[in-house]
PDB file of N, CA and C in Angstrom:
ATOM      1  N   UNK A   1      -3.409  21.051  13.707  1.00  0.00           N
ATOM      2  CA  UNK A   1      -3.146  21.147  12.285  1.00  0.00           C
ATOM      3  C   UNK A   1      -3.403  19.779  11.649  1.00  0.00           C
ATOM      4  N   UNK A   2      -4.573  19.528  10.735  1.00  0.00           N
ATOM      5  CA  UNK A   2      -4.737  17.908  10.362  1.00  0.00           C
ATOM      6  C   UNK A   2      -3.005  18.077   9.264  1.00  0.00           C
ATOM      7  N   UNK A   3      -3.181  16.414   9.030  1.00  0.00           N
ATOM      8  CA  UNK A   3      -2.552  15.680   8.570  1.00  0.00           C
ATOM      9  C   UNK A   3      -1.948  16.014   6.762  1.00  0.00           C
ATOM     10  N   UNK A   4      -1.480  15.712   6.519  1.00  0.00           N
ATOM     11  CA  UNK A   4      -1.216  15.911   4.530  1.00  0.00           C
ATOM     12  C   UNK A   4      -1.848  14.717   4.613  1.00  0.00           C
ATOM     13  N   UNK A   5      -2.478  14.596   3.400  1.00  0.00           N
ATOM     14  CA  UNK A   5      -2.831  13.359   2.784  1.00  0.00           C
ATOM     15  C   UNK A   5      -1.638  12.916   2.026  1.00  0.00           C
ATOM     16  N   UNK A   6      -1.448  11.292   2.313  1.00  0.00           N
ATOM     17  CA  UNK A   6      -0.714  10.765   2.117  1.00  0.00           C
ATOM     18  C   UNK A   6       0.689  11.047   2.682  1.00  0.00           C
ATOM     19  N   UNK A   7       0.905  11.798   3.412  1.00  0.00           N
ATOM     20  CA  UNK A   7       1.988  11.555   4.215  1.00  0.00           C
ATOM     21  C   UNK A   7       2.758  10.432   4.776  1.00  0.00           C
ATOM     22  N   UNK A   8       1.942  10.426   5.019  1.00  0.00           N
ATOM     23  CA  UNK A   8       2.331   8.552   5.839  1.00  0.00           C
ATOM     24  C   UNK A   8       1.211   7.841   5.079  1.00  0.00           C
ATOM     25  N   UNK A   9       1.116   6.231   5.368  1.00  0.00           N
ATOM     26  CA  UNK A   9       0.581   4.917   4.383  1.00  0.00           C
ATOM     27  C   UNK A   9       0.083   4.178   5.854  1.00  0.00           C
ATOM     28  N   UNK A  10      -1.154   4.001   5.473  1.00  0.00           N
ATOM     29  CA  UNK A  10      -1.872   3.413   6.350  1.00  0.00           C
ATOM     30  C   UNK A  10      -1.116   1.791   5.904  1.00  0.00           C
ATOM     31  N   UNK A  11      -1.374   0.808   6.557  1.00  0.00           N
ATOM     32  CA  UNK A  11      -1.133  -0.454   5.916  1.00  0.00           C
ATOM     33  C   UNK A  11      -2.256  -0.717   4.630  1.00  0.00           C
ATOM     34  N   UNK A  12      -3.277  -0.711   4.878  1.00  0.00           N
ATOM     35  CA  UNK A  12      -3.946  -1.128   3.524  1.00  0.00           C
ATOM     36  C   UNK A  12      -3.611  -0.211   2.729  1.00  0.00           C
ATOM     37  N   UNK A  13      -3.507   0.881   2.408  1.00  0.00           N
ATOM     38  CA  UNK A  13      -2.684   1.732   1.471  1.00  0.00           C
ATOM     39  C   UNK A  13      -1.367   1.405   0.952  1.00  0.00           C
ATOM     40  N   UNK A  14       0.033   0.897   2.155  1.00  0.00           N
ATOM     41  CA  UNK A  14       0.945   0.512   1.488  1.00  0.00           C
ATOM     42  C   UNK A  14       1.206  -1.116   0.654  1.00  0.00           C
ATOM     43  N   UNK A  15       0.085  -1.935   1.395  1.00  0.00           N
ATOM     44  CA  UNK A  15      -0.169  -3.444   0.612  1.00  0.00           C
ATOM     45  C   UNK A  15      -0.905  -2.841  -0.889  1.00  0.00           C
ATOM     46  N   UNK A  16      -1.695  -2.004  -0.830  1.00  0.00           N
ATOM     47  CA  UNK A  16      -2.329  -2.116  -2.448  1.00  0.00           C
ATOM     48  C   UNK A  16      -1.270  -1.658  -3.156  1.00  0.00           C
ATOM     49  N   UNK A  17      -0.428  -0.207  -2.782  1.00  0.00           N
ATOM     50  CA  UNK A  17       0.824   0.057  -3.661  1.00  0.00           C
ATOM     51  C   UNK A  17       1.698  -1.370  -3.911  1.00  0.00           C
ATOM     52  N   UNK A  18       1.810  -1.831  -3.070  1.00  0.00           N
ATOM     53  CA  UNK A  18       2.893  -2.741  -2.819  1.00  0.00           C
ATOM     54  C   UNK A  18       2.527  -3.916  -3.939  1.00  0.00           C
ATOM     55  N   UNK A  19       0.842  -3.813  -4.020  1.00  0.00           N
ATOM     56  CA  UNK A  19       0.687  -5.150  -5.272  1.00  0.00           C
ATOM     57  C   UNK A  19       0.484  -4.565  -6.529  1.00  0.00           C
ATOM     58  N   UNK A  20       0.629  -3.540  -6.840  1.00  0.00           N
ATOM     59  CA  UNK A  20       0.726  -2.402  -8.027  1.00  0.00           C
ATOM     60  C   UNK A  20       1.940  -2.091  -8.306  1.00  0.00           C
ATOM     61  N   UNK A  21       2.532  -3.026  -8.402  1.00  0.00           N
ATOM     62  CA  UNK A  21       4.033  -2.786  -9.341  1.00  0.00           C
ATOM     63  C   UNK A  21       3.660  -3.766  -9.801  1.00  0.00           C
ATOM     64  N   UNK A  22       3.283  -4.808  -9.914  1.00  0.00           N
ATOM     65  CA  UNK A  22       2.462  -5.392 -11.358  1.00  0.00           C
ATOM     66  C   UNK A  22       1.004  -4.729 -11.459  1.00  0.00           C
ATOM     67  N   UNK A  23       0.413  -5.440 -13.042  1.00  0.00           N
ATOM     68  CA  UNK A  23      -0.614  -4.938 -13.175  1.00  0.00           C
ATOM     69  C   UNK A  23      -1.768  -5.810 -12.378  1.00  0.00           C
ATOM     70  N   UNK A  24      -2.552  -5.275 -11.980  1.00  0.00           N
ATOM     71  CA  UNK A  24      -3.190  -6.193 -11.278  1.00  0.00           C
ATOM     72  C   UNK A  24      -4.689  -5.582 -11.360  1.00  0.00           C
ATOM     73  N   UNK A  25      -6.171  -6.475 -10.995  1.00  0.00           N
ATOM     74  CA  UNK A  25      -7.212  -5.781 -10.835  1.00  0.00           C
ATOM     75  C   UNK A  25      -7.575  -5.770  -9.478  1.00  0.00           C
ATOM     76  N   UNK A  26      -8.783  -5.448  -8.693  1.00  0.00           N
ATOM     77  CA  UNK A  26      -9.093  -5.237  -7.622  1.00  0.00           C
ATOM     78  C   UNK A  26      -9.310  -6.302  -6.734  1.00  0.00           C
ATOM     79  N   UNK A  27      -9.883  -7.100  -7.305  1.00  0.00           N
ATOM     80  CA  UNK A  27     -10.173  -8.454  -6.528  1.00  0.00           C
ATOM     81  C   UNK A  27      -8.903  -9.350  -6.387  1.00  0.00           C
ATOM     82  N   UNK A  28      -8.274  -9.298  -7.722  1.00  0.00           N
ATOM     83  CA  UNK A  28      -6.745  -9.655  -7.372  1.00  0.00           C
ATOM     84  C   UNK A  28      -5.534  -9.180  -6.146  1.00  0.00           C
ATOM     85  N   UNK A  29      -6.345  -8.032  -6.158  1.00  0.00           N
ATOM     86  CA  UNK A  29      -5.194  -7.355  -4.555  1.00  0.00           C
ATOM     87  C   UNK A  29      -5.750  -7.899  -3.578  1.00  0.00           C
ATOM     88  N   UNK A  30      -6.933  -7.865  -3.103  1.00  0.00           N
ATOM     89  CA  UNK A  30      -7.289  -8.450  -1.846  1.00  0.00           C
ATOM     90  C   UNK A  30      -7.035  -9.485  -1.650  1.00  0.00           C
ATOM     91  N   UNK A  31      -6.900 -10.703  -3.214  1.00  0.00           N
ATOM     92  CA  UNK A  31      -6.461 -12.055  -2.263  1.00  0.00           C
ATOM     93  C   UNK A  31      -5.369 -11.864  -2.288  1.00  0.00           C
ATOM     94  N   UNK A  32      -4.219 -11.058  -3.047  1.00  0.00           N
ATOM     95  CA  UNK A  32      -2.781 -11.281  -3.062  1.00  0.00           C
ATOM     96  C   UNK A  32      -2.560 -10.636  -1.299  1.00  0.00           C
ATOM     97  N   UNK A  33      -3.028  -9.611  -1.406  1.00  0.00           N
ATOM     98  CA  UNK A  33      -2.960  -8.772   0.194  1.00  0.00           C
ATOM     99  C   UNK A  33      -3.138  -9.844   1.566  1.00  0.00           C
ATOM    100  N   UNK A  34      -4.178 -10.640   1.006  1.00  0.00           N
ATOM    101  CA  UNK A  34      -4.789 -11.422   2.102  1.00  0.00           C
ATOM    102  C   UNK A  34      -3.749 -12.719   1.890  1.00  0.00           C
ATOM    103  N   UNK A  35      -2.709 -13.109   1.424  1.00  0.00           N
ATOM    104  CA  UNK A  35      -2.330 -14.033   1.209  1.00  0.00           C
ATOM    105  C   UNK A  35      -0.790 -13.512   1.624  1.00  0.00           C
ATOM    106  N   UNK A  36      -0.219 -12.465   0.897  1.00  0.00           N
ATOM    107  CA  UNK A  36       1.203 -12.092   1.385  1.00  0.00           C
ATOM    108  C   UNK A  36       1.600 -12.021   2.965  1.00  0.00           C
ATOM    109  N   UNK A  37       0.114 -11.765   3.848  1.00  0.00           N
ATOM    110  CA  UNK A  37       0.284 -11.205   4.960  1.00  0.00           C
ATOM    111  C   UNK A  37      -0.601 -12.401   5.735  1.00  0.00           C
ATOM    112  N   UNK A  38      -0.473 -13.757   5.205  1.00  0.00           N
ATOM    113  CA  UNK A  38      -0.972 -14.699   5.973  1.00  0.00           C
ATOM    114  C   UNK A  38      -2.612 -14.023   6.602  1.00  0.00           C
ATOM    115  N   UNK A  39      -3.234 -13.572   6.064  1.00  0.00           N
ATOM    116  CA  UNK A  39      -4.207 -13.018   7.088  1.00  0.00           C
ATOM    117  C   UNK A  39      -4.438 -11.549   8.193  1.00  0.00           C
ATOM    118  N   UNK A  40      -3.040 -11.283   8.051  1.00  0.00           N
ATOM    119  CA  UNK A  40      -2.665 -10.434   9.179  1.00  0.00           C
ATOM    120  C   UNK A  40      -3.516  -8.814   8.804  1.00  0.00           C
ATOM    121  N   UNK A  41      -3.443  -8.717   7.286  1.00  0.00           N
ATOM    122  CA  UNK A  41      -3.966  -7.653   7.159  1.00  0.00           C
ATOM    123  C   UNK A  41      -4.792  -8.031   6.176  1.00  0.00           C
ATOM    124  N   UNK A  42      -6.185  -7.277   6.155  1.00  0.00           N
ATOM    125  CA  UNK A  42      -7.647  -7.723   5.636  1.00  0.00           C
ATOM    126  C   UNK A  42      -7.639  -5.952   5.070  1.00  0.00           C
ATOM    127  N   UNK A  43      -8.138  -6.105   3.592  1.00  0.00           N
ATOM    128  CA  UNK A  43      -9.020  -5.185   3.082  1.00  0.00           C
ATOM    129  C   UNK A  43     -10.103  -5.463   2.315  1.00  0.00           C
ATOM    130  N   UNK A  44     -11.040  -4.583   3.377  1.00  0.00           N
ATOM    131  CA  UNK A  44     -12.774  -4.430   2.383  1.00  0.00           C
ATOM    132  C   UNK A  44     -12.656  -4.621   1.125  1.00  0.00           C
ATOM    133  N   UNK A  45     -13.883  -4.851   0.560  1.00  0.00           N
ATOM    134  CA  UNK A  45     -14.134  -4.052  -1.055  1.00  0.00           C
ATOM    135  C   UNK A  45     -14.012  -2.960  -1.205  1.00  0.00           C
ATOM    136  N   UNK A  46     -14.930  -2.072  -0.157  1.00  0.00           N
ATOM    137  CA  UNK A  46     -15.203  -0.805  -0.234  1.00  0.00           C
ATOM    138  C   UNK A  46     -13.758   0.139   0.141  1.00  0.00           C
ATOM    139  N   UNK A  47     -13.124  -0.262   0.853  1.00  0.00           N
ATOM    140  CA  UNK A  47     -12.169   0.525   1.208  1.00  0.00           C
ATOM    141  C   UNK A  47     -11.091   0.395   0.246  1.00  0.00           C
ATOM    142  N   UNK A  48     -10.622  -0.690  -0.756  1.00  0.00           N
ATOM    143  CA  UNK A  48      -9.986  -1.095  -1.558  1.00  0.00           C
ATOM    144  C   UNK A  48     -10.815   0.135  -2.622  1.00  0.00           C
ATOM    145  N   UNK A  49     -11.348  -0.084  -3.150  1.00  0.00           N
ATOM    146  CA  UNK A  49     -12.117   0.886  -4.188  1.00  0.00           C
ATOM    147  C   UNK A  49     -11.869   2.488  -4.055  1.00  0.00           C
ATOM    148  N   UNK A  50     -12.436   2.681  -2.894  1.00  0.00           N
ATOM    149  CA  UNK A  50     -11.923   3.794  -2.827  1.00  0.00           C
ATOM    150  C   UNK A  50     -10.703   4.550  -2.559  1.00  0.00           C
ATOM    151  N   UNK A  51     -10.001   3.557  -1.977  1.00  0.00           N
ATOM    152  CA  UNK A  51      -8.436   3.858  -2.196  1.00  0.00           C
ATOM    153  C   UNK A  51      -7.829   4.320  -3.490  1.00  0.00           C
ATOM    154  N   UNK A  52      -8.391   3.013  -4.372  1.00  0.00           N
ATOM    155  CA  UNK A  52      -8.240   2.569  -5.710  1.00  0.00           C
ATOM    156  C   UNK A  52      -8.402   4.385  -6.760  1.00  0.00           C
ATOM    157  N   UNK A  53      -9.220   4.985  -5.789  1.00  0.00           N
ATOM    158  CA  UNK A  53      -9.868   5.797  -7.219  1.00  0.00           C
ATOM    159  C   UNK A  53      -9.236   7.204  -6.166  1.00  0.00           C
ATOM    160  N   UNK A  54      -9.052   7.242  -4.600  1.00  0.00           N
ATOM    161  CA  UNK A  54      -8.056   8.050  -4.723  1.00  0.00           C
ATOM    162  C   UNK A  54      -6.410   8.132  -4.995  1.00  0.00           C
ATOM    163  N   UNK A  55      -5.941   7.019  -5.158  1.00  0.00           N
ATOM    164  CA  UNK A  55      -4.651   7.063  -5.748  1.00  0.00           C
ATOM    165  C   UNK A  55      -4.707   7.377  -7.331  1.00  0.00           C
ATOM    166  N   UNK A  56      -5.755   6.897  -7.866  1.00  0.00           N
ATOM    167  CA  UNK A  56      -5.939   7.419  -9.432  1.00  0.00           C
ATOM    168  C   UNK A  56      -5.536   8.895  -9.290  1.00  0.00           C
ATOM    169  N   UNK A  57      -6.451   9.494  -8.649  1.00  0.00           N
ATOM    170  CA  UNK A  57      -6.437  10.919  -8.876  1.00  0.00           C
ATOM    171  C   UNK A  57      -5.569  11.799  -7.816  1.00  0.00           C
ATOM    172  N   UNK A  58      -4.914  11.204  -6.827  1.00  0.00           N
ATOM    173  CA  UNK A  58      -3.290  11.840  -7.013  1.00  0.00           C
ATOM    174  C   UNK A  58      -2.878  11.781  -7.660  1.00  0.00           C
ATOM    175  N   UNK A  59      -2.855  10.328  -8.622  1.00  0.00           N
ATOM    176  CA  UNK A  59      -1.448  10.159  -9.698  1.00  0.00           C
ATOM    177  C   UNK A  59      -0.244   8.774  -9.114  1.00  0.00           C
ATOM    178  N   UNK A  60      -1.048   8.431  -8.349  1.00  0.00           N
ATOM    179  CA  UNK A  60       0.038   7.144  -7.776  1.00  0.00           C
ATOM    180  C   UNK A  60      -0.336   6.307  -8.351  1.00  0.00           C
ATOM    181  N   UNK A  61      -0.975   5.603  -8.765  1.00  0.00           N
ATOM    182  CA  UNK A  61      -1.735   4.519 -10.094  1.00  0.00           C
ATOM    183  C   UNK A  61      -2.465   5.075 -10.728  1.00  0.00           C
ATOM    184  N   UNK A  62      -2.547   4.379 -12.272  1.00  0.00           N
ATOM    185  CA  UNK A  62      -3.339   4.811 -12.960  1.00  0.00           C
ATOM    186  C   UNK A  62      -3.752   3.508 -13.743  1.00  0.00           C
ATOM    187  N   UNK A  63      -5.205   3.613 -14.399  1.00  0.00           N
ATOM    188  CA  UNK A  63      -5.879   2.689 -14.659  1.00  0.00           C
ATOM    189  C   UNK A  63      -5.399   2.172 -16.338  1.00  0.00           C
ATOM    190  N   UNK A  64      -5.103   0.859 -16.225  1.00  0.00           N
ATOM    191  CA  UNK A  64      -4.181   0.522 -17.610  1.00  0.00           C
ATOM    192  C   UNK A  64      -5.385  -0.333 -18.426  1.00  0.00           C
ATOM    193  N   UNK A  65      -6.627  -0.622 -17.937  1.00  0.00           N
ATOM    194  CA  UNK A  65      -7.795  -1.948 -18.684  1.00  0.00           C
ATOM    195  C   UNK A  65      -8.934  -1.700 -18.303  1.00  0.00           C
ATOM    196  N   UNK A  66      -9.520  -1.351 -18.396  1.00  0.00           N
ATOM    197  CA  UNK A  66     -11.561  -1.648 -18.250  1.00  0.00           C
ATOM    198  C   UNK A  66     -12.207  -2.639 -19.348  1.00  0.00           C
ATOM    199  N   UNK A  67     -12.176  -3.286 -18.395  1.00  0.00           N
ATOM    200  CA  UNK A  67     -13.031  -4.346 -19.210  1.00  0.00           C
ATOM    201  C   UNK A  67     -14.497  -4.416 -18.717  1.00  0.00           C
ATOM    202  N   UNK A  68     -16.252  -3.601 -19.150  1.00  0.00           N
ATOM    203  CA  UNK A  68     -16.761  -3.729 -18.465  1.00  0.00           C
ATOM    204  C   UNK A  68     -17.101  -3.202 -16.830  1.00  0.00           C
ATOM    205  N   UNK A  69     -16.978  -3.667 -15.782  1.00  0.00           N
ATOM    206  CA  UNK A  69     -17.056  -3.329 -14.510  1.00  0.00           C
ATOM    207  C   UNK A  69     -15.466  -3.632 -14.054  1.00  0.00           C
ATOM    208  N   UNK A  70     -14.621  -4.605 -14.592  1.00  0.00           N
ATOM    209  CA  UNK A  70     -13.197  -4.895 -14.313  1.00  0.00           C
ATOM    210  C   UNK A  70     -11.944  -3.633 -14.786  1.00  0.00           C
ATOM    211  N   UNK A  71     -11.457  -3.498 -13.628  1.00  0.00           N
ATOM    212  CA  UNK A  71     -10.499  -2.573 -14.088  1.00  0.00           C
ATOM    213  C   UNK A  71      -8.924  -3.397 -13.355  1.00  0.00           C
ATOM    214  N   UNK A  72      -7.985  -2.861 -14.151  1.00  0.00           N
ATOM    215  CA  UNK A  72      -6.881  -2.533 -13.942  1.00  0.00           C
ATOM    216  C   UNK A  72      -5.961  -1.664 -13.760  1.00  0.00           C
ATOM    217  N   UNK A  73      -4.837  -1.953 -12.990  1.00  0.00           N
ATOM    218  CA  UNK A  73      -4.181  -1.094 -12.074  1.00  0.00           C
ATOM    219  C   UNK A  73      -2.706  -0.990 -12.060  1.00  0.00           C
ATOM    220  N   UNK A  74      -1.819  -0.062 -11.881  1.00  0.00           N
ATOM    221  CA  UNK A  74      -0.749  -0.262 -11.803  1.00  0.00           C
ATOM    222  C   UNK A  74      -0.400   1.211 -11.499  1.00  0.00           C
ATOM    223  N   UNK A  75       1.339   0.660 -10.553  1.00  0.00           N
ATOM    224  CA  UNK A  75       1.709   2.001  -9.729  1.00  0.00           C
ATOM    225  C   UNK A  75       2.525   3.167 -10.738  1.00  0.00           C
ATOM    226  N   UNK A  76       2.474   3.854 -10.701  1.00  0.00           N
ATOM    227  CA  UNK A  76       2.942   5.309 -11.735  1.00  0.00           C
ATOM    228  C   UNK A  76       4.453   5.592 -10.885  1.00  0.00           C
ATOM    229  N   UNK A  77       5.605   6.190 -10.944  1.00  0.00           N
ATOM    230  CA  UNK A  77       6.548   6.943 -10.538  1.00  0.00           C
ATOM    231  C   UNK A  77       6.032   7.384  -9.329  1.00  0.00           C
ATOM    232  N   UNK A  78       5.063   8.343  -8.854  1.00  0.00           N
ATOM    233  CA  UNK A  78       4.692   9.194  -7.805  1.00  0.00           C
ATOM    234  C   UNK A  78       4.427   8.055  -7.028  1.00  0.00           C
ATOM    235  N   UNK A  79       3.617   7.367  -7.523  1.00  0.00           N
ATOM    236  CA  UNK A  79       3.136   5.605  -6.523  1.00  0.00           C
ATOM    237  C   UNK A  79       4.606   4.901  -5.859  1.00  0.00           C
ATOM    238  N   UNK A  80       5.428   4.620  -6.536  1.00  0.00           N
ATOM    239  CA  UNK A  80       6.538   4.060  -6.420  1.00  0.00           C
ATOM    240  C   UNK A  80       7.731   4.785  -5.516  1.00  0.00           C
ATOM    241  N   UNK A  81       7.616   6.278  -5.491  1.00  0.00           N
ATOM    242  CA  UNK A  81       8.391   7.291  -4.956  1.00  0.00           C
ATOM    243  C   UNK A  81       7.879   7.003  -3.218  1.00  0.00           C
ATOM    244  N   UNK A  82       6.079   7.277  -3.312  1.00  0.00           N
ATOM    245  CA  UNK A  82       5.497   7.293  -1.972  1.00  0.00           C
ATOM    246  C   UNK A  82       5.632   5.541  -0.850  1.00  0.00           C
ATOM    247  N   UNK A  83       5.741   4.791  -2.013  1.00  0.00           N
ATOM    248  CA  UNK A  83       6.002   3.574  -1.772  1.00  0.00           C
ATOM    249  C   UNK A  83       7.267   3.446  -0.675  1.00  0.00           C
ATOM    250  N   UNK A  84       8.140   3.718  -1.429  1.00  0.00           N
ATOM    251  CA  UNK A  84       9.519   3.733  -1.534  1.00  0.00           C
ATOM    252  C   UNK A  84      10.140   4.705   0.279  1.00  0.00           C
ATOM    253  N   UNK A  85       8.963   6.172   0.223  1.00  0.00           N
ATOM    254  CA  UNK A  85       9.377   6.471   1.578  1.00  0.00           C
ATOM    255  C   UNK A  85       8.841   5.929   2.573  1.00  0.00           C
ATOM    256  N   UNK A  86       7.453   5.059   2.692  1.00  0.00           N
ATOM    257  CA  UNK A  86       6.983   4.562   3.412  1.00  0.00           C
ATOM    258  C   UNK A  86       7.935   3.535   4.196  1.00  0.00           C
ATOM    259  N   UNK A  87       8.412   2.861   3.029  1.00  0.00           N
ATOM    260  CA  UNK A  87       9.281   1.690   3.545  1.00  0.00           C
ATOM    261  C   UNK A  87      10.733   2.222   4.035  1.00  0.00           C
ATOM    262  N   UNK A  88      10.895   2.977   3.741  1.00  0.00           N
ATOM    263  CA  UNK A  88      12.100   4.002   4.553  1.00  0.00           C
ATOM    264  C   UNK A  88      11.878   4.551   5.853  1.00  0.00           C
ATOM    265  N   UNK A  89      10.183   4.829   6.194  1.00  0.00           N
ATOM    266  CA  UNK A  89       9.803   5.200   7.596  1.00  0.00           C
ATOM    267  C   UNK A  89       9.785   4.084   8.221  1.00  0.00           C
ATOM    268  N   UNK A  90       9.058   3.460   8.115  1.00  0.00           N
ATOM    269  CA  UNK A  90       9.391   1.890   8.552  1.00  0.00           C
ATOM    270  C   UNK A  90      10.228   1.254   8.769  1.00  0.00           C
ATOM    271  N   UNK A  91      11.693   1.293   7.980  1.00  0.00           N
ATOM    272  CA  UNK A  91      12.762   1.095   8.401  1.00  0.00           C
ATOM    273  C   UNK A  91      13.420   1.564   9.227  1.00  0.00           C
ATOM    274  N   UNK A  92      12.930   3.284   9.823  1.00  0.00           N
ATOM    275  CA  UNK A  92      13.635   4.137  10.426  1.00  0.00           C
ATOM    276  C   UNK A  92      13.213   3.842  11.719  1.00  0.00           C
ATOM    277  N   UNK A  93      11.874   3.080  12.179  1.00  0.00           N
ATOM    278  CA  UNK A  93      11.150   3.105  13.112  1.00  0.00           C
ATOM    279  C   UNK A  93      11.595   1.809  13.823  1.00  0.00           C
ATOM    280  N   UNK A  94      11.911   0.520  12.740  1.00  0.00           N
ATOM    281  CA  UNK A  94      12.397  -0.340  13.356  1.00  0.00           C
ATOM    282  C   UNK A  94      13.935  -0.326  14.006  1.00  0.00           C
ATOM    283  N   UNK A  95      14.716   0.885  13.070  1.00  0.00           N
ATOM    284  CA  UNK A  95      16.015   0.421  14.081  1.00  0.00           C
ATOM    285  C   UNK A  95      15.745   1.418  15.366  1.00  0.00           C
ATOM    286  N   UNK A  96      15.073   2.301  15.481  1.00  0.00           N
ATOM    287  CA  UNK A  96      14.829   2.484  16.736  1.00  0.00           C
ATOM    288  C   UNK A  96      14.838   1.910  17.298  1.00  0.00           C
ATOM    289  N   UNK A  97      13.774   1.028  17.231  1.00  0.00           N
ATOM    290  CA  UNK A  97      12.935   0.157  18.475  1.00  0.00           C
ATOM    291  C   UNK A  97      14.229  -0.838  18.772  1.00  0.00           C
ATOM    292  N   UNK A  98      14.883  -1.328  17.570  1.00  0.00           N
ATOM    293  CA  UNK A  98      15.712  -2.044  17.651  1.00  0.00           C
ATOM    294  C   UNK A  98      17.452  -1.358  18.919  1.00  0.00           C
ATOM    295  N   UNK A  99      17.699  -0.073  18.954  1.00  0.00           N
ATOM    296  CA  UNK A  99      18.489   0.671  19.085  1.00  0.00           C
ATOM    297  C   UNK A  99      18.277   0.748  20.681  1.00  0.00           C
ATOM    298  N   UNK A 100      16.764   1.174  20.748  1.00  0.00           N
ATOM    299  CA  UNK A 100      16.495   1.429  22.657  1.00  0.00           C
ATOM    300  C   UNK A 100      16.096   0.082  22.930  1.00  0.00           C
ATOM    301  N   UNK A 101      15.848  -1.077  22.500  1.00  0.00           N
ATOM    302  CA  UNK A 101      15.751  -2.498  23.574  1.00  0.00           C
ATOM    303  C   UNK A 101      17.406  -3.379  23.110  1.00  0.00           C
ATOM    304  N   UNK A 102      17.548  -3.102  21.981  1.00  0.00           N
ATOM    305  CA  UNK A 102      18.468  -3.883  22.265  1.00  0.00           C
ATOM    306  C   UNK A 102      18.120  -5.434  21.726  1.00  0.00           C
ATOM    307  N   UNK A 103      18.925  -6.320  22.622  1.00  0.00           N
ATOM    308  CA  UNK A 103      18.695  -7.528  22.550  1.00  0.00           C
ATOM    309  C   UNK A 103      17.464  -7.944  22.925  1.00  0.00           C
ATOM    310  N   UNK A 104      16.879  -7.053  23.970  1.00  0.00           N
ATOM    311  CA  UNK A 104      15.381  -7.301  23.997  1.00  0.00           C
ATOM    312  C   UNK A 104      14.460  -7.519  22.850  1.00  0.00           C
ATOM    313  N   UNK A 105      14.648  -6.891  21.988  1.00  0.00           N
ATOM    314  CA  UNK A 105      13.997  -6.402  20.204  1.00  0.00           C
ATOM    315  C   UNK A 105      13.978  -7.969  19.962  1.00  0.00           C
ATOM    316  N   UNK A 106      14.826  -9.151  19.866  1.00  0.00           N
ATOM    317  CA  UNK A 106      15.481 -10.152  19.410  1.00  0.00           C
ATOM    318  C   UNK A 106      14.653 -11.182  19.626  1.00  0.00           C
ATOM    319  N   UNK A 107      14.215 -10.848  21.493  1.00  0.00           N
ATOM    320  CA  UNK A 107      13.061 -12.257  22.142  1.00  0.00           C
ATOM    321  C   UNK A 107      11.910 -12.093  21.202  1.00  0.00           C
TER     322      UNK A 107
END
């Protein structure tokens, strides 16, 4: 049985939400992305873009500026909701891990 879309948040999916609670444009997320996460996590152009234009059309951002080829971005309610459980799975996953090692989790 595939997947729901958007069920779960890839990481480059939950860093672009994550820089869309301000307004921001595209090139602006990748360095903020590439900068919050020391490096750790890298997004394309291309994959940024198209992220970009399927969260438009769920409804998780929507486009607030075109200037030209420049657009702007920002997260909608539905963006912020999906946001919001991601970081709740994530939380749920770490006290696991945290729960079966233990003090191990700690080294």
């Amino acid at each position: 049985m595939p997947r729901e879309k958007f069920q779960t948040l890839t990481q480059q999916m939950f860093y672009i939400l994550l820089c869309l609670c301000e307004e921001r444009r595209g090139m602006d997320i990748l360095e903020l992305v590439r900068t919050m996460t020391g490096g750790r996590v890298a997004i394309g152009s291309g994959t940024l873009y198209d992220l970009l234009e399927q969260f438009t059309t769920e409804g998780m951002i929507r486009e607030t500026k075109a200037e030209g080829r420049r657009r702007s971005y920002m997260i909608t309610e539905k963006g912020q909701g999906m946001l919001k459980q991601e970081y709740q799975r994530l939380r749920e996953q770490t006290a696991d891990y945290e729960r079966l090692l233990g003090k191990e989790a700690e080294g």
